[in-house]
PDB file of N, CA and C in Angstrom:
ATOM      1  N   UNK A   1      -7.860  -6.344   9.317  1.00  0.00           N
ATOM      2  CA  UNK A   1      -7.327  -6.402  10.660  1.00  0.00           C
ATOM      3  C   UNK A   1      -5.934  -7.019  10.684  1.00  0.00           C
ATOM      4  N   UNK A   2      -5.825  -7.958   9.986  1.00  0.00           N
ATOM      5  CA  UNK A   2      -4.301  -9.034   9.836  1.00  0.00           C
ATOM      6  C   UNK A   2      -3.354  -7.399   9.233  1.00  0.00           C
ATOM      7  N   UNK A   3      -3.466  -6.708   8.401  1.00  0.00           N
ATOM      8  CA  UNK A   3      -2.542  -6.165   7.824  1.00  0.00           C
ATOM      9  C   UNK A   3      -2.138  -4.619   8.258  1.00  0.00           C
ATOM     10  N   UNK A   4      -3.160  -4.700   9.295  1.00  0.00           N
ATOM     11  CA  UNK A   4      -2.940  -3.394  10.650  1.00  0.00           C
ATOM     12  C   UNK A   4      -1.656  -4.234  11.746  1.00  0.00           C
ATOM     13  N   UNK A   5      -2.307  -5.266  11.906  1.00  0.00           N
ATOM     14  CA  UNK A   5      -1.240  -6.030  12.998  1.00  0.00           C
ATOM     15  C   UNK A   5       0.010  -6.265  12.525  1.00  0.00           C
ATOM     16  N   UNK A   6       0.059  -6.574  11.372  1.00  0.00           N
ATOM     17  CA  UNK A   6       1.487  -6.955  10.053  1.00  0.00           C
ATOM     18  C   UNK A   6       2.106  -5.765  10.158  1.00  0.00           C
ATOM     19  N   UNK A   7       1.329  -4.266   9.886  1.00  0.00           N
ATOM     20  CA  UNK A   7       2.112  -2.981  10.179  1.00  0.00           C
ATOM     21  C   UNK A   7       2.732  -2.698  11.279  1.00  0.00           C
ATOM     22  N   UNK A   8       1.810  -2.470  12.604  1.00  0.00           N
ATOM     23  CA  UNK A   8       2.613  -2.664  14.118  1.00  0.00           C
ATOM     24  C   UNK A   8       3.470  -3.418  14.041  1.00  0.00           C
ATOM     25  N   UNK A   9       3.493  -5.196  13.701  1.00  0.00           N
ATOM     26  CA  UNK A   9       4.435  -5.672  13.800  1.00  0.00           C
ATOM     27  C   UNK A   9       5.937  -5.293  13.596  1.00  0.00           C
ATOM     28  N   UNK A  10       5.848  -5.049  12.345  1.00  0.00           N
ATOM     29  CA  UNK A  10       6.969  -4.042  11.296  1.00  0.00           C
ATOM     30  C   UNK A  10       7.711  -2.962  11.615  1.00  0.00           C
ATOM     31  N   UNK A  11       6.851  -2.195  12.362  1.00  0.00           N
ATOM     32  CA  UNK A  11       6.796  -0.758  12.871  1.00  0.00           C
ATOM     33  C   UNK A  11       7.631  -1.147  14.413  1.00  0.00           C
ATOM     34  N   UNK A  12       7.430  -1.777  14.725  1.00  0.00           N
ATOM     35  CA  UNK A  12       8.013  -2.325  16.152  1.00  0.00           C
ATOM     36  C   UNK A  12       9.106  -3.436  16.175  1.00  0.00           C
ATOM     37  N   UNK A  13       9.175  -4.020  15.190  1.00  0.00           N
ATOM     38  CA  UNK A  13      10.401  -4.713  15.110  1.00  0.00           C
ATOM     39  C   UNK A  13      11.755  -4.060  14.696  1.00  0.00           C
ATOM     40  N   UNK A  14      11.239  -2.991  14.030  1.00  0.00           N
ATOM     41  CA  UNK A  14      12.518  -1.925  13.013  1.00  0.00           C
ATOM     42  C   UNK A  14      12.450  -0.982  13.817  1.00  0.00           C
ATOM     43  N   UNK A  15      11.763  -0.796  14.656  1.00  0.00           N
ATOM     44  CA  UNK A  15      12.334   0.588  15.841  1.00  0.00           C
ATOM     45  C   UNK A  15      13.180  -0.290  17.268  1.00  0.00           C
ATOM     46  N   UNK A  16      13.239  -1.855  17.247  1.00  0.00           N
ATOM     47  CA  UNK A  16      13.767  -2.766  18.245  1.00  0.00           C
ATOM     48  C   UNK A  16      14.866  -2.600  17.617  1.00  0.00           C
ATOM     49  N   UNK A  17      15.517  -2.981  16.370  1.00  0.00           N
ATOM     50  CA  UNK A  17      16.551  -2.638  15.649  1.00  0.00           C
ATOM     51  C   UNK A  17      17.042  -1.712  15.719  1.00  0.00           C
ATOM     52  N   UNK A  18      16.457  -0.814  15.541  1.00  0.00           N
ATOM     53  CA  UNK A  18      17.084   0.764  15.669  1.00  0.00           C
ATOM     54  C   UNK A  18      17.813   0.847  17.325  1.00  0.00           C
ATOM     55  N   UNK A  19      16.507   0.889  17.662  1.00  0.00           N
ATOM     56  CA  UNK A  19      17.189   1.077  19.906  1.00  0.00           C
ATOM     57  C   UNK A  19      18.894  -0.127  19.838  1.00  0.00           C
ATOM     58  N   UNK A  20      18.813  -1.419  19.474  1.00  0.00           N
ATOM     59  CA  UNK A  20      19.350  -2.057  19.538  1.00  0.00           C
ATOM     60  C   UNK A  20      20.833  -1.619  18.649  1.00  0.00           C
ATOM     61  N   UNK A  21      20.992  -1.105  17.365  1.00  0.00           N
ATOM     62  CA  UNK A  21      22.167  -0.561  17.039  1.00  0.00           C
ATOM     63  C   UNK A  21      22.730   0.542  17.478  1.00  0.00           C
ATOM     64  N   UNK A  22      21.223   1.719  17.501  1.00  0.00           N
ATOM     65  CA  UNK A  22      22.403   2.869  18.501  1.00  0.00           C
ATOM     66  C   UNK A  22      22.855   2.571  19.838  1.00  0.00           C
ATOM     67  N   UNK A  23      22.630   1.520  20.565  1.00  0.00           N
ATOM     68  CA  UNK A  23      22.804   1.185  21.614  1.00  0.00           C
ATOM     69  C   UNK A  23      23.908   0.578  21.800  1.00  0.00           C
ATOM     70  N   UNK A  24      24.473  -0.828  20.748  1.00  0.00           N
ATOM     71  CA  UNK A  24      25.573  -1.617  20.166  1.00  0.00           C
ATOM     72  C   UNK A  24      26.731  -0.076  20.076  1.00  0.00           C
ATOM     73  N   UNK A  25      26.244   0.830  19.206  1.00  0.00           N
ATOM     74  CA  UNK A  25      27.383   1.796  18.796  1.00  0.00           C
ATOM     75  C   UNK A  25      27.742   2.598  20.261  1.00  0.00           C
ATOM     76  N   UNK A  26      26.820   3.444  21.142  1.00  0.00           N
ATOM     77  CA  UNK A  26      27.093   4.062  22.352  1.00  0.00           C
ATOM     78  C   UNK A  26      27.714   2.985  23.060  1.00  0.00           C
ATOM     79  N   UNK A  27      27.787   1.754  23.360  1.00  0.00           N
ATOM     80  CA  UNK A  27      28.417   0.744  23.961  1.00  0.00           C
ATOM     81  C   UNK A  27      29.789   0.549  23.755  1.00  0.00           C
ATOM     82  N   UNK A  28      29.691   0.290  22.434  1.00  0.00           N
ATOM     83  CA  UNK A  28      31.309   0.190  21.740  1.00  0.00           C
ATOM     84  C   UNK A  28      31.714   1.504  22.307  1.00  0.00           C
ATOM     85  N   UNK A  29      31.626   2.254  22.390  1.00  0.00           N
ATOM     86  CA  UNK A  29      32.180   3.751  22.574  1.00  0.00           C
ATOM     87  C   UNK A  29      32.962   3.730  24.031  1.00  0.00           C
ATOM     88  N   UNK A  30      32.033   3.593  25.215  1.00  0.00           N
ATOM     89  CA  UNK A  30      32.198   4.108  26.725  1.00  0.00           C
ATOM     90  C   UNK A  30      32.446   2.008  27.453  1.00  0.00           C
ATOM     91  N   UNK A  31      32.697   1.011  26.233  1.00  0.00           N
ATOM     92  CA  UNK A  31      32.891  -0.098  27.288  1.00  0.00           C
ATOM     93  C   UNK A  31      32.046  -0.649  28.064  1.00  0.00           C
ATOM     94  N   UNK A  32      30.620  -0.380  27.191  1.00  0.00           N
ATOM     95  CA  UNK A  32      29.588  -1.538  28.006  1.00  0.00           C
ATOM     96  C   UNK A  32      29.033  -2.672  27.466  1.00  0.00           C
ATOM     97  N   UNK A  33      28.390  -3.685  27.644  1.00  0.00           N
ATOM     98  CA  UNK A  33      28.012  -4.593  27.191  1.00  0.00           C
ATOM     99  C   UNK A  33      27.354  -4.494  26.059  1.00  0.00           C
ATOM    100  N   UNK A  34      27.645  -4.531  24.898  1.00  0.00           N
ATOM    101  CA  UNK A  34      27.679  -4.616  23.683  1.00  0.00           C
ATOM    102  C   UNK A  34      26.281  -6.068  23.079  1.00  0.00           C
ATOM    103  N   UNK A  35      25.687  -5.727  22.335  1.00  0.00           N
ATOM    104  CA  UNK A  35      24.856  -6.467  21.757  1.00  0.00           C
ATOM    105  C   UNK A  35      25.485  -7.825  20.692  1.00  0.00           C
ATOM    106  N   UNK A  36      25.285  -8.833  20.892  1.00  0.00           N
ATOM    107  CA  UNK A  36      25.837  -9.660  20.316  1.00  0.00           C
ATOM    108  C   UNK A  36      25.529 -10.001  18.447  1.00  0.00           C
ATOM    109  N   UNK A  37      26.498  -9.992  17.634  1.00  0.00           N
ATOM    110  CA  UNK A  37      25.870  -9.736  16.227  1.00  0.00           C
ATOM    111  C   UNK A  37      24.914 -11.319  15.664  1.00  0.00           C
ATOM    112  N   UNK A  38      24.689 -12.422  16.762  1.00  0.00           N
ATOM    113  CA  UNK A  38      23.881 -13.062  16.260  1.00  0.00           C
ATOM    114  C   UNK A  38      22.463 -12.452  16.799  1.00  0.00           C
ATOM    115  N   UNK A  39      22.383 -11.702  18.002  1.00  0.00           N
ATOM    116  CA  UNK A  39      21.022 -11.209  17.933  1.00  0.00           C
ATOM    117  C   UNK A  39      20.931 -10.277  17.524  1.00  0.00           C
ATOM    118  N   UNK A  40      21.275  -9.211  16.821  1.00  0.00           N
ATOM    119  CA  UNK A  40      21.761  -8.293  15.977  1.00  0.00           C
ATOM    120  C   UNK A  40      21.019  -9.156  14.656  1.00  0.00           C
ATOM    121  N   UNK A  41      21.421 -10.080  13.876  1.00  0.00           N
ATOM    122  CA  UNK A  41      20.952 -10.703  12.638  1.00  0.00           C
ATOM    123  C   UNK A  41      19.860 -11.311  13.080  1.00  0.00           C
ATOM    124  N   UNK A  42      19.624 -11.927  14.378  1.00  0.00           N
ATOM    125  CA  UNK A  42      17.958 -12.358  14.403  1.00  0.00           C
ATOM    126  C   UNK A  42      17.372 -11.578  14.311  1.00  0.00           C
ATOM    127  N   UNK A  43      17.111 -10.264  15.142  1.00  0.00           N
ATOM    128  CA  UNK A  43      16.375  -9.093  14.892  1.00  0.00           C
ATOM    129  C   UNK A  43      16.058  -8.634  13.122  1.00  0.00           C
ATOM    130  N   UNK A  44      17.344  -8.571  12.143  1.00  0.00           N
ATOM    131  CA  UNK A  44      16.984  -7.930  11.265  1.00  0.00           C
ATOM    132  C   UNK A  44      16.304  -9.259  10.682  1.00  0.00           C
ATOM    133  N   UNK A  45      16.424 -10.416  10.662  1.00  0.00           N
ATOM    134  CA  UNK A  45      15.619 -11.721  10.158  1.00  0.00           C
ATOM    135  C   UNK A  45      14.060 -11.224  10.680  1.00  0.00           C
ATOM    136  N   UNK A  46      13.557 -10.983  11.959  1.00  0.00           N
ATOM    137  CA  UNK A  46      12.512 -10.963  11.803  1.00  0.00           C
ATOM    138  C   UNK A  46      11.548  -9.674  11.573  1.00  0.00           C
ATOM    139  N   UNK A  47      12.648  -9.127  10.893  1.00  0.00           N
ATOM    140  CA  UNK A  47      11.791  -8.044  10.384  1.00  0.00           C
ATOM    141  C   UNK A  47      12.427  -6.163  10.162  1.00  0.00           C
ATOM    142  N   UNK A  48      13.468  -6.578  11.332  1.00  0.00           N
ATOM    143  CA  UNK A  48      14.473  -5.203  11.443  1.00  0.00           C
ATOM    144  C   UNK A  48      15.618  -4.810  10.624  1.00  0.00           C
ATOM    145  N   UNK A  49      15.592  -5.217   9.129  1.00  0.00           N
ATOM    146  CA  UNK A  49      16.873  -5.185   8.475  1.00  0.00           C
ATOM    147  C   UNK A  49      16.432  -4.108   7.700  1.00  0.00           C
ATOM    148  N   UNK A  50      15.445  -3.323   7.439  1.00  0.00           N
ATOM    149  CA  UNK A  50      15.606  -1.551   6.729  1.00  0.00           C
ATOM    150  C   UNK A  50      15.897  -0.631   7.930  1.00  0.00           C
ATOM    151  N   UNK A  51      15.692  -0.738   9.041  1.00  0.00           N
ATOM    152  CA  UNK A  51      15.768   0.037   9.876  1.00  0.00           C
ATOM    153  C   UNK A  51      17.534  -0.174  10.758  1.00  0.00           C
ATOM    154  N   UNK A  52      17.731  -1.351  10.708  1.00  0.00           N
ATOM    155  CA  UNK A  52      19.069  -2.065  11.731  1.00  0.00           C
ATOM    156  C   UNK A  52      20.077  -1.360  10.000  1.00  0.00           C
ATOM    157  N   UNK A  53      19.852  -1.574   8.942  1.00  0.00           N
ATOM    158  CA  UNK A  53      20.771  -1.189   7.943  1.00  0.00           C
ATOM    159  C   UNK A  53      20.704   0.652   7.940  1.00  0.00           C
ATOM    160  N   UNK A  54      20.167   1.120   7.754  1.00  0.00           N
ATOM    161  CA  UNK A  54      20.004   2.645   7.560  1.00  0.00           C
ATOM    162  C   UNK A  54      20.866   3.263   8.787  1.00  0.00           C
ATOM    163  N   UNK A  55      20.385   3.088  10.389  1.00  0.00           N
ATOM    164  CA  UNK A  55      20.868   3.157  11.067  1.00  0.00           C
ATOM    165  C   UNK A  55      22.560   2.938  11.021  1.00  0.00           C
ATOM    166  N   UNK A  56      23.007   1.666  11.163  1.00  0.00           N
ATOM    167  CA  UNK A  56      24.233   1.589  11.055  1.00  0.00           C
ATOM    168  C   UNK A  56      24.885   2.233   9.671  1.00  0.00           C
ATOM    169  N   UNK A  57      24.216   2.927   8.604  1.00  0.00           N
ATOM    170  CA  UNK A  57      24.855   3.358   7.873  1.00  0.00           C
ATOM    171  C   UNK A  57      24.841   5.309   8.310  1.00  0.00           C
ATOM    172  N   UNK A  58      24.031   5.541   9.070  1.00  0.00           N
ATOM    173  CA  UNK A  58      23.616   6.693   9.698  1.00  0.00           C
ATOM    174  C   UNK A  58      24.937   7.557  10.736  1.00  0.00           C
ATOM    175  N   UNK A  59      25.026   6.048  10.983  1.00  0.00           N
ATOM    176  CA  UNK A  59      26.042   6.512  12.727  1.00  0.00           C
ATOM    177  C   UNK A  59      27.490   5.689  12.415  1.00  0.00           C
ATOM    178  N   UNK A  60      27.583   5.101  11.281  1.00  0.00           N
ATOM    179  CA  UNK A  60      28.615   4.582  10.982  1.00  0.00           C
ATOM    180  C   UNK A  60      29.052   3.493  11.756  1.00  0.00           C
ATOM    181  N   UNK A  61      27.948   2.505  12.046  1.00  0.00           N
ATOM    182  CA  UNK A  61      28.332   1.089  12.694  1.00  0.00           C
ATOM    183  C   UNK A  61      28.452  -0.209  12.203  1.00  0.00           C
ATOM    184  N   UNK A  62      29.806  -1.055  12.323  1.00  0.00           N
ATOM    185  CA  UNK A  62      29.604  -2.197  11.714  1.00  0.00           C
ATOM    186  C   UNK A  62      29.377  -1.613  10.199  1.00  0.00           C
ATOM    187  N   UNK A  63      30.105  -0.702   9.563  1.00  0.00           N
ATOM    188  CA  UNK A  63      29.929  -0.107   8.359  1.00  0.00           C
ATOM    189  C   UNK A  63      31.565  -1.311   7.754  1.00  0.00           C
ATOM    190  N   UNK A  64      31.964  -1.922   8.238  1.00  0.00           N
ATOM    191  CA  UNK A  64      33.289  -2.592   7.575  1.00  0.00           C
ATOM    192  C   UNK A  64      33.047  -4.020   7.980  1.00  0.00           C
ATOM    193  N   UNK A  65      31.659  -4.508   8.667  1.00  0.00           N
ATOM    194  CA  UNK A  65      31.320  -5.560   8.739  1.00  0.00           C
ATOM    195  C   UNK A  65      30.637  -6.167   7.641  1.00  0.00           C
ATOM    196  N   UNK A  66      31.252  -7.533   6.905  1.00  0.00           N
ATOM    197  CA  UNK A  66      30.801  -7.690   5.786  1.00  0.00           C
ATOM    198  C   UNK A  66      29.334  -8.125   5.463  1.00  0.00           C
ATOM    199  N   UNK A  67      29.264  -9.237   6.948  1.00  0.00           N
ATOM    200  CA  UNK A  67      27.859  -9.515   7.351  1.00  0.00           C
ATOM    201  C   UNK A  67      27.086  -8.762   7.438  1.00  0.00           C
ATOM    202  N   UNK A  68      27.544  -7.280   7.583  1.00  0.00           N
ATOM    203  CA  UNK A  68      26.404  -6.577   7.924  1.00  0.00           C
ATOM    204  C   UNK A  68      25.898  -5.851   6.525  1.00  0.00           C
ATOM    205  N   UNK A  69      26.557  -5.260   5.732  1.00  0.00           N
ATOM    206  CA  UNK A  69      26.823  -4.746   4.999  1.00  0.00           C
ATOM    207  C   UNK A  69      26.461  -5.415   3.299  1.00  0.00           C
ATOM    208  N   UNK A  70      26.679  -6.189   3.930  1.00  0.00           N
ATOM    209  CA  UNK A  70      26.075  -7.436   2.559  1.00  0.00           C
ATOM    210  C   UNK A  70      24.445  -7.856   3.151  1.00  0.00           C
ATOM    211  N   UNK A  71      25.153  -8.617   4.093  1.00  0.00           N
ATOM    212  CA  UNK A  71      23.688  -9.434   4.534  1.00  0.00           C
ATOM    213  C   UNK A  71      22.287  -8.885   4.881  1.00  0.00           C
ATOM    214  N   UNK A  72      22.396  -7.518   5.144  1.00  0.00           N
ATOM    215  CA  UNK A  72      21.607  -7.077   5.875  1.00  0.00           C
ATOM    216  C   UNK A  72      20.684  -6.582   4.633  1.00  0.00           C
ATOM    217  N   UNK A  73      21.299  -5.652   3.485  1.00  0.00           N
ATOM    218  CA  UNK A  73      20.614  -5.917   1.827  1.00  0.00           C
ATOM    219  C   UNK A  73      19.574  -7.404   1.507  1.00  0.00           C
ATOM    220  N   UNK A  74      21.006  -7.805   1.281  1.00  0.00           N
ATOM    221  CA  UNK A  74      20.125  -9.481   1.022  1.00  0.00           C
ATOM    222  C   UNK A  74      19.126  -9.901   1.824  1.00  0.00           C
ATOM    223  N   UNK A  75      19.026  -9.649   3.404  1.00  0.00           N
ATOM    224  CA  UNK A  75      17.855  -9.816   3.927  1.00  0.00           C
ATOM    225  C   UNK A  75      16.489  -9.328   3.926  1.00  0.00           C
ATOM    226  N   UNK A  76      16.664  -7.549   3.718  1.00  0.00           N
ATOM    227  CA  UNK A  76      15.741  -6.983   2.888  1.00  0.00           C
ATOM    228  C   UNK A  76      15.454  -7.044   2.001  1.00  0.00           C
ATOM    229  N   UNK A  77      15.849  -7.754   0.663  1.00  0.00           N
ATOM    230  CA  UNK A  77      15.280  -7.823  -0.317  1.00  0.00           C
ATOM    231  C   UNK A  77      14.370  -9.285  -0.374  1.00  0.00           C
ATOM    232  N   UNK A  78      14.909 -10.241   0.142  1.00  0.00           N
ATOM    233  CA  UNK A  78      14.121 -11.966   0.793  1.00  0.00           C
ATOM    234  C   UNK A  78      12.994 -11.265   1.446  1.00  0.00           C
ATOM    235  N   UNK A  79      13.042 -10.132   2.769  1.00  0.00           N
ATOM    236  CA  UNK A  79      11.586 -10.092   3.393  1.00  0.00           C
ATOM    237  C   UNK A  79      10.577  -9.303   1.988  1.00  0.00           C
ATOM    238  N   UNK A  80      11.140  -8.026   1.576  1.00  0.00           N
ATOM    239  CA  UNK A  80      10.123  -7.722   0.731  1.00  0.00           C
ATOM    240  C   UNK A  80       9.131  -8.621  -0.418  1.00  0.00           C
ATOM    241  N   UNK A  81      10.736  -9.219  -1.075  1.00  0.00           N
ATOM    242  CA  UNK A  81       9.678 -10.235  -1.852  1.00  0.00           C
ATOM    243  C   UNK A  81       8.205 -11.156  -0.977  1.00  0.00           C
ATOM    244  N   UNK A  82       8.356 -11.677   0.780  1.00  0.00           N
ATOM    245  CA  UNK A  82       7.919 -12.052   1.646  1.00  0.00           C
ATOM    246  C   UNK A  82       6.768 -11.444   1.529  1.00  0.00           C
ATOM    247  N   UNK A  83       6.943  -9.979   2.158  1.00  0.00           N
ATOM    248  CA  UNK A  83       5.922  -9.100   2.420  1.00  0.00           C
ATOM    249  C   UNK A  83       4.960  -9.410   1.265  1.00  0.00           C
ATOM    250  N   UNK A  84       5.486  -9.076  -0.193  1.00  0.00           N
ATOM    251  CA  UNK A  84       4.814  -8.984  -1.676  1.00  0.00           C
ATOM    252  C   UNK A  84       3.931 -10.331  -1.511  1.00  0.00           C
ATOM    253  N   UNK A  85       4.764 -11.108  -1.319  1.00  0.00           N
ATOM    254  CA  UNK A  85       3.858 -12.473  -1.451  1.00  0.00           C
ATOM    255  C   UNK A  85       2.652 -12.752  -0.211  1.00  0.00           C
ATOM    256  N   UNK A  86       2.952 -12.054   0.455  1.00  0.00           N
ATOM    257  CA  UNK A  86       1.572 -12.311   1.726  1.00  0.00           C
ATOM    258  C   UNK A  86       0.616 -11.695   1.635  1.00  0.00           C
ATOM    259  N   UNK A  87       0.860 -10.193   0.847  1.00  0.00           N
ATOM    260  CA  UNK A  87       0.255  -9.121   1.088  1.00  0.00           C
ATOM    261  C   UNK A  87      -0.627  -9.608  -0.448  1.00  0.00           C
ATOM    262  N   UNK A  88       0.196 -10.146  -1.475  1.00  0.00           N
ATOM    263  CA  UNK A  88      -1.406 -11.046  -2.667  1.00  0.00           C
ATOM    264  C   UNK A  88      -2.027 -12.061  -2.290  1.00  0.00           C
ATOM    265  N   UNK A  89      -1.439 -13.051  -1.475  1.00  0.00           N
ATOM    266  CA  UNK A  89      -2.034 -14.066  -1.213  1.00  0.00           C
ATOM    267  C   UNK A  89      -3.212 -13.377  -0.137  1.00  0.00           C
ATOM    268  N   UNK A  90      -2.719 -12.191   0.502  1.00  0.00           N
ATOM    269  CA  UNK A  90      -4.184 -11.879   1.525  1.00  0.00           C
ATOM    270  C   UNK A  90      -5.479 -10.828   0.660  1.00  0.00           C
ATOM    271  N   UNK A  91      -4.474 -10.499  -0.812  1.00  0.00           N
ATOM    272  CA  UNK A  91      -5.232  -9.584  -1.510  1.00  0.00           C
ATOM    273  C   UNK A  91      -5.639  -8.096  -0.690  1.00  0.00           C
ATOM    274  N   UNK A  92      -4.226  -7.695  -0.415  1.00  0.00           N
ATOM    275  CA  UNK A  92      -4.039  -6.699   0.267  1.00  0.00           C
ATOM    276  C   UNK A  92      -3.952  -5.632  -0.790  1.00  0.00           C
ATOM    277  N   UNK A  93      -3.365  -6.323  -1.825  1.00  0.00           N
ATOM    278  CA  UNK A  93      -3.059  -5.273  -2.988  1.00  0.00           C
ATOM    279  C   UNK A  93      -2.809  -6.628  -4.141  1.00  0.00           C
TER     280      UNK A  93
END
């Protein structure tokens, strides 16, 4: 049951990411209120950094941001190891 909820979780945090960058990019475009890049990096911290990275490499956003572009790697590779380690300690695999 924990690792159905761990999936939704996942599944819904990286599609919040997603709405949230194409949204940042259509903004930048037409002059509307723009998403701020510290909640931009909280999002991919808790969970949205394969989906917030692909995306902006998709639509070409924040593609010359170094934070993004660096950090957003490095953050996915910290959660996976994460994931790896929860998912033995629950003997998920």
């Amino acid at each position: 049951m924990i690792s159905v909820i761990f999936i939704i979780y996942l599944l819904s945090i990286n599609f919040v990411a997603f709405l949230l960058t194409y949204y940042d990019k259509k903004a930048s475009k037409v002059g509307l209120r723009r998403v701020r890049e510290n909640t931009l990096m909280l999002i991919a911290l808790l969970g949205g950094s394969a989906a917030m990275y692909i995306t902006m490499k998709m639509i070409h956003h924040k593609t010359k941001v170094s934070l993004f572009m660096v950090g957003l790697p490095f953050i996915f590779v910290i959660e996976m190891i994460l994931v790896i380690f929860i998912a033995r300690s629950l003997h998920i695999f």
